[in-house]
Protein backbone atom coordinates (compact mmCIF):
# COMPACT_ATOMS: atom_id res chain seq x y z
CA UNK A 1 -39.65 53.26 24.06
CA UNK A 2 -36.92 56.19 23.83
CA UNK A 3 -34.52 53.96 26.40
CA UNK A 4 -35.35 51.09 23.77
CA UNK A 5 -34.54 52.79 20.87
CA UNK A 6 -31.54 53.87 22.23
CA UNK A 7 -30.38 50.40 23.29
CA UNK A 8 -31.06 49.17 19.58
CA UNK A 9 -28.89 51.87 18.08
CA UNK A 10 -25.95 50.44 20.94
CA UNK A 11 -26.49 46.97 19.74
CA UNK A 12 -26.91 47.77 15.92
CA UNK A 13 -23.53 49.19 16.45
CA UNK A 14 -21.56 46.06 18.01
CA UNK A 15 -22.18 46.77 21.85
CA UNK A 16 -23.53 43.40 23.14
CA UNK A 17 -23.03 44.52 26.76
CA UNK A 18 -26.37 46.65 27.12
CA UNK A 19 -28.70 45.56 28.94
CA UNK A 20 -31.91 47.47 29.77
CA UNK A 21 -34.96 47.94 32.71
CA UNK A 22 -38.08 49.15 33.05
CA UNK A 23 -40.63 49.86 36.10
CA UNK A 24 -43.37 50.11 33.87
CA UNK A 25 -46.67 48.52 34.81
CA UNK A 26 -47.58 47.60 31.29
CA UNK A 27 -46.55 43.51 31.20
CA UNK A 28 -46.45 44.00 27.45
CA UNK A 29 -43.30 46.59 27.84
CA UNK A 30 -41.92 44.49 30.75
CA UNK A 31 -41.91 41.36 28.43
CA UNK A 32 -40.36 43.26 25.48
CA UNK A 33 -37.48 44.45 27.79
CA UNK A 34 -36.67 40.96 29.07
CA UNK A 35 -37.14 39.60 25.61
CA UNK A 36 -34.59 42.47 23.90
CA UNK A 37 -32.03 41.36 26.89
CA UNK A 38 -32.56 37.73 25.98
CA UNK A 39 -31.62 38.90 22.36
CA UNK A 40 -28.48 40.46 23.23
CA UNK A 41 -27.15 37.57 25.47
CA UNK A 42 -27.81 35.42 22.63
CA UNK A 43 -25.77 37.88 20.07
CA UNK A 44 -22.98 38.43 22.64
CA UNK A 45 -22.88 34.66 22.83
CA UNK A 46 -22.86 34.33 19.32
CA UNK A 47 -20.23 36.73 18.73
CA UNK A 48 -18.01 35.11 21.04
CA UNK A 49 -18.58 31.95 19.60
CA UNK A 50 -17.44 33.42 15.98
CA UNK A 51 -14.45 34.79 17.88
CA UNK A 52 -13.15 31.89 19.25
CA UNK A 53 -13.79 29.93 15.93
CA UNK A 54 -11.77 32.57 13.69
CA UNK A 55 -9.20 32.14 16.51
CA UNK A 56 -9.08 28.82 16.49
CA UNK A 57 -9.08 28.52 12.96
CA UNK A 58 -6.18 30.51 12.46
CA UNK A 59 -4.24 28.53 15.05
CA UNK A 60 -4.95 25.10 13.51
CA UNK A 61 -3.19 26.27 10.12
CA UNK A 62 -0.89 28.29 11.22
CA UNK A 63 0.87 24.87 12.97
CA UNK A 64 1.01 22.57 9.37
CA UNK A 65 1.95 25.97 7.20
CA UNK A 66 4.70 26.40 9.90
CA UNK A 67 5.63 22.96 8.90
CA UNK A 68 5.23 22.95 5.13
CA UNK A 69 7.45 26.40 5.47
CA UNK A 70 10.45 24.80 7.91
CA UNK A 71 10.75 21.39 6.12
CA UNK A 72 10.54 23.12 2.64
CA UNK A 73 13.90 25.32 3.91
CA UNK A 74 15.46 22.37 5.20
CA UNK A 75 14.92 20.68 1.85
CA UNK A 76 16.65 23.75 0.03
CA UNK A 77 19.62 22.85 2.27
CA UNK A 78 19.88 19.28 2.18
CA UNK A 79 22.13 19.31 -0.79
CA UNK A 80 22.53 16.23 -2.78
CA UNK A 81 21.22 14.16 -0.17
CA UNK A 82 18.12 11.77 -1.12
CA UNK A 83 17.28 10.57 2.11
CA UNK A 84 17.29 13.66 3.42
CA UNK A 85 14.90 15.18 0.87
CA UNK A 86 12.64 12.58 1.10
CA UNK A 87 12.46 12.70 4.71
CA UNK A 88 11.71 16.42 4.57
CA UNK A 89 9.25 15.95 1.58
CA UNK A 90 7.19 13.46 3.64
CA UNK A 91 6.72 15.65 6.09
CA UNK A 92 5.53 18.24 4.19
CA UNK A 93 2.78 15.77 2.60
CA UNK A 94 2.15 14.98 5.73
CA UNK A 95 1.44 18.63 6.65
CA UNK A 96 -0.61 19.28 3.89
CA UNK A 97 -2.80 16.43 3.83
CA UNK A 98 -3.47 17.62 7.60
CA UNK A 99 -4.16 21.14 6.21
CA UNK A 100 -6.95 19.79 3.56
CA UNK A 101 -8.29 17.76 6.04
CA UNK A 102 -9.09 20.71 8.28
CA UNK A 103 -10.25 22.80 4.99
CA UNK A 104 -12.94 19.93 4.11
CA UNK A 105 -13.96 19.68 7.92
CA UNK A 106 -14.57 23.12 8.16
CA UNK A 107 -16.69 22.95 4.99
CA UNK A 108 -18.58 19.98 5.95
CA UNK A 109 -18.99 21.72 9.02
CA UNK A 110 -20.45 24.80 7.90
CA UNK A 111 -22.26 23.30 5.85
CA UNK A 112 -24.26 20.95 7.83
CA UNK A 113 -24.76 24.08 10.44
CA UNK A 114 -26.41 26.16 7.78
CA UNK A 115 -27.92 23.68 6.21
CA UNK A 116 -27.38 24.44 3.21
CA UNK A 117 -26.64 20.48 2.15
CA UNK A 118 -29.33 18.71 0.49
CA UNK A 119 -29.89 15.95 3.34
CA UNK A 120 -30.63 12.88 1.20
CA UNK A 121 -31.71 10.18 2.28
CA UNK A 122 -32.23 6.21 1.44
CA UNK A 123 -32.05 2.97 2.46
CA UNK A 124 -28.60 0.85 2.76
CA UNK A 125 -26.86 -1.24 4.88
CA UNK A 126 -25.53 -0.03 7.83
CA UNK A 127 -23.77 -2.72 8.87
CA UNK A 128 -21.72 -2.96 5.27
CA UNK A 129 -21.04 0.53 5.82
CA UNK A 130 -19.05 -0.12 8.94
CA UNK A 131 -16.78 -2.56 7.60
CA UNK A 132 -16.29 -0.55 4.46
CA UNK A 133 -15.15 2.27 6.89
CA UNK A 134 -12.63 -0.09 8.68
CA UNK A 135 -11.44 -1.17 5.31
CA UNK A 136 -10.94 2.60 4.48
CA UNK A 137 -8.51 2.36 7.86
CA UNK A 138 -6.62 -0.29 7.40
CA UNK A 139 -3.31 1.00 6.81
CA UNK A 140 -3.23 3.10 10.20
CA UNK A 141 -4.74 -0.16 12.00
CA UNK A 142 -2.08 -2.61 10.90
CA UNK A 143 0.36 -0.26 11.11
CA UNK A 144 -0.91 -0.61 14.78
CA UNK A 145 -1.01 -4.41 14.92
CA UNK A 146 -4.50 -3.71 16.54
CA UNK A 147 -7.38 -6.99 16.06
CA UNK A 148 -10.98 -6.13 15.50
CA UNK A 149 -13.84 -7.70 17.73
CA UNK A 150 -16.92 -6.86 15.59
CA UNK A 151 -20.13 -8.28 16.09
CA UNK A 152 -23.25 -6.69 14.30
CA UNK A 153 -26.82 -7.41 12.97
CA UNK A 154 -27.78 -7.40 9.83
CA UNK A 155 -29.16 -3.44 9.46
CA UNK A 156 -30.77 -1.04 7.16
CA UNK A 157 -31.03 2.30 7.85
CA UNK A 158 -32.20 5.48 5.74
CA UNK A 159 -29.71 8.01 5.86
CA UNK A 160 -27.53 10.17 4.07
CA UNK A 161 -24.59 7.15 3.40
CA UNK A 162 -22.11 10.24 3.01
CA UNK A 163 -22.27 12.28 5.74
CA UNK A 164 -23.04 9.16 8.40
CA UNK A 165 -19.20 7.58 6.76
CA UNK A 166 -18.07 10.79 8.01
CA UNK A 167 -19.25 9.57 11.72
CA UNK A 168 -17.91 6.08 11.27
CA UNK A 169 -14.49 7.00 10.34
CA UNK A 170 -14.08 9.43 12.67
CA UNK A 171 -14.98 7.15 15.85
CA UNK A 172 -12.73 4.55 14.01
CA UNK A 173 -10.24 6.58 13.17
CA UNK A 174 -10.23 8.00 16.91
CA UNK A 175 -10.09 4.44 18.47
CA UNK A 176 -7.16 3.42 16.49
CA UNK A 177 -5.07 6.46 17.70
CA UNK A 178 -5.65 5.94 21.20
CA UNK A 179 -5.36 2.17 21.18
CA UNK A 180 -2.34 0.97 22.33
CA UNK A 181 0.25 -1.07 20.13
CA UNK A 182 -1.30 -4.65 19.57
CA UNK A 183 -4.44 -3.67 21.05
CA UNK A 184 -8.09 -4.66 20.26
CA UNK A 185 -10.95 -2.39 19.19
CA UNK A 186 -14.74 -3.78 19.64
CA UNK A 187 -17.71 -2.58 17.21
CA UNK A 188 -20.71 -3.31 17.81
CA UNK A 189 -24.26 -2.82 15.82
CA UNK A 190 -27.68 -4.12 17.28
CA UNK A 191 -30.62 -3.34 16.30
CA UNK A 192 -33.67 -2.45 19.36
CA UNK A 193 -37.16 -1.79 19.64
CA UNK A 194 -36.80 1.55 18.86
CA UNK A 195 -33.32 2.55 17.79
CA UNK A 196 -30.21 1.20 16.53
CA UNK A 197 -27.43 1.07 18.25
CA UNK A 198 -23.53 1.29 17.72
CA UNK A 199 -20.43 1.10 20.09
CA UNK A 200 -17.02 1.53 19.59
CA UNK A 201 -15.14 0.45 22.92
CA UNK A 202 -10.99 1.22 22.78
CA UNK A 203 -8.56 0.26 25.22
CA UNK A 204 -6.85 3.46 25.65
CA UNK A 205 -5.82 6.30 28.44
CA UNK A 206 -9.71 7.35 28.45
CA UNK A 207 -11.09 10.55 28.96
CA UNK A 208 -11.87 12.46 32.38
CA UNK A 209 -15.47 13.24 33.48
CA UNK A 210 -14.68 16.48 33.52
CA UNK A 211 -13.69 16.52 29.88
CA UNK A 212 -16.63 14.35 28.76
CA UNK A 213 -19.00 17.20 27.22
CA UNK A 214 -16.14 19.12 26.23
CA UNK A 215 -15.25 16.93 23.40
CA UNK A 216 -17.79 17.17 20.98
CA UNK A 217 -16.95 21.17 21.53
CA UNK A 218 -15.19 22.21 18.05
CA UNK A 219 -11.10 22.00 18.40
CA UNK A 220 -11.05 20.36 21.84
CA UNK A 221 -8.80 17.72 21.91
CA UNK A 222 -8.88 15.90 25.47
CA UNK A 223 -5.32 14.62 25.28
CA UNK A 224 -2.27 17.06 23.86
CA UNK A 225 0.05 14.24 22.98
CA UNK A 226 -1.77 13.45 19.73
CA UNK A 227 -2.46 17.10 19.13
CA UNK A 228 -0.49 16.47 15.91
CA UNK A 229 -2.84 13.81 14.54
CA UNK A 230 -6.16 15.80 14.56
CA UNK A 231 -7.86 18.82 14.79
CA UNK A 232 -10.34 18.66 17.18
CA UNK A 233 -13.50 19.24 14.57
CA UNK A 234 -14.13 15.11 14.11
CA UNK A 235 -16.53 14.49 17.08
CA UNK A 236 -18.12 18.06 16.46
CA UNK A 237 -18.75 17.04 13.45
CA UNK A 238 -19.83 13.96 14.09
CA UNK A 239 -22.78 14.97 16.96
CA UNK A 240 -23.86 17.58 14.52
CA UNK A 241 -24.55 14.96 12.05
CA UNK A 242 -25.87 12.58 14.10
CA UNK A 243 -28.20 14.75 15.43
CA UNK A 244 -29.36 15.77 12.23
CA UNK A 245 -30.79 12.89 11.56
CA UNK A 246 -33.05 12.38 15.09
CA UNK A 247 -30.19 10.68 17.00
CA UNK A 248 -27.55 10.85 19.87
CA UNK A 249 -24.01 10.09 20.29
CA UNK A 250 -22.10 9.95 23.80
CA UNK A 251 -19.25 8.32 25.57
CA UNK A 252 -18.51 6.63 28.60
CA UNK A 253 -14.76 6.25 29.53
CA UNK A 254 -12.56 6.21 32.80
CA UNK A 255 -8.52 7.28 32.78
CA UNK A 256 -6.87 4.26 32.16
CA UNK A 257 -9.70 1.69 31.26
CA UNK A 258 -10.56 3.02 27.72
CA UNK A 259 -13.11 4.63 25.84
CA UNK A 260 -16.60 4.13 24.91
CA UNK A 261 -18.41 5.80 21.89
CA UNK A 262 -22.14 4.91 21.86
CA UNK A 263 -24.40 6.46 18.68
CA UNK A 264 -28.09 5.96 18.59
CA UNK A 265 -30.16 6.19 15.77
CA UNK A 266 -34.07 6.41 15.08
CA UNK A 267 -35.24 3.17 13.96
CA UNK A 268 -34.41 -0.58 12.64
């Protein structure tokens, strides 16, 4: 019990490296050891976690206040040139609307991790809510020149309608920047025995095995070139949500034949 306390007093103070053992012949003690170890993995792990989130955090806005910074000098020396100025002032909108995106991820985000959002829910239609969310996308889609293949059921779910837009315009949103110029994208929505079901299929470079899992980590991004275009919360945010409310998203993609984002929810 001494060894214990002692152990406590290392961990109370931020040392998540102790680890402690007992010969005693009590299984009571024995379990109470294993179970304190267990707790200080978990803190260690935990601690890390915050870690690499506060580092990562800082890293994603340092990049667009770099930006906002650089192209806000060049604007004090472009003179009396107009074209000029608006170049430079487009990038800087284009800087900060990356920066409040990544301020209202990381809110959603904690937020739906603690909790601490009321998780409303009732009935609409799910298949409305898709097209509304490709509607929300058009300008980056024709921009693109990219067609639509869409074929869904008629289907209402009960949900929170706000956070699940969050999921559909992130897979959409995701599709469109890997599709190639002129490409096609292909939604789908049917509705099974048991679950509902919705793919989005893209033609683009696809996505390793080896990456697979790794992409609904927070700020992963599987492929650097459009490391300017996100910031690697989206699909984290998007499982999270999902799997608040009882269901699963994955993928299924090769390199070079495209991606494919499957969500399942409970229900019809």
């Amino acid at each position: 019990i001494s060894r214990l306390s002692r152990a406590m007093k290392e961990v109370a103070g931020g040392n998540f490296q102790v680890k402690v053992e007992t010969r005693s012949l009590f299984r009571d003690i024995r379990d109470i050891y294993d179970n304190f170890d267990l707790m200080v993995r978990e803190l260690g792990a935990t601690e890390t976690l915050q870690t690499d989130f506060i580092s990562n955090v800082s890293h994603e806005f340092k990049t667009p206040i770099n930006a906002i910074e650089g192209y806000a000098m060049l604007m004090q020396d472009a003179g009396n040139d107009p074209a000029l100025q608006r170049e430079y002032a487009d990038k800087i909108l284009l800087s900060t609307r990356r920066l409040s995106e990544l301020v209202n991820n990381i809110l959603l985000l904690s937020k739906v991790d603690n909790q601490t959002m009321p998780l409303e829910k009732h009935p609409y239609r799910l298949d409305e809510q898709l097209r509304r969310a490709i509607l929300l996308l058009e300008r980056k889609w024709t921009q693109k020149q990219i067609e639509w293949d869409v074929d869904m059921d008629e289907a209402t779910y009960t949900g929170n309608e706000s956070l699940m837009l969050h999921v559909w315009v992130n897979l959409l949103d995701n599709a469109i920047k890997f599709d190639p110029v002129g490409g096609e994208i292909r939604l789908r929505l049917h509705c099974e025995s048991t679950c509902i079901r919705i793919t989005v299929s893209d033609n683009g470079p696809g996505i390793p095995k080896d990456q697979q899992s790794a992409i609904f980590e927070r700020f992963y991004q599987a492929d650097g070139s459009h490391k300017s275009e996100g910031n690697g919360l989206g699909l984290a945010l998007a499982r999270r949500i999902v799997r608040m409310c009882g269901g699963e998203i994955s993928v299924s993609s090769e390199p070079g034949k495209g991606s494919c984002f499957t969500v399942e929810l409970p229900g019809k």
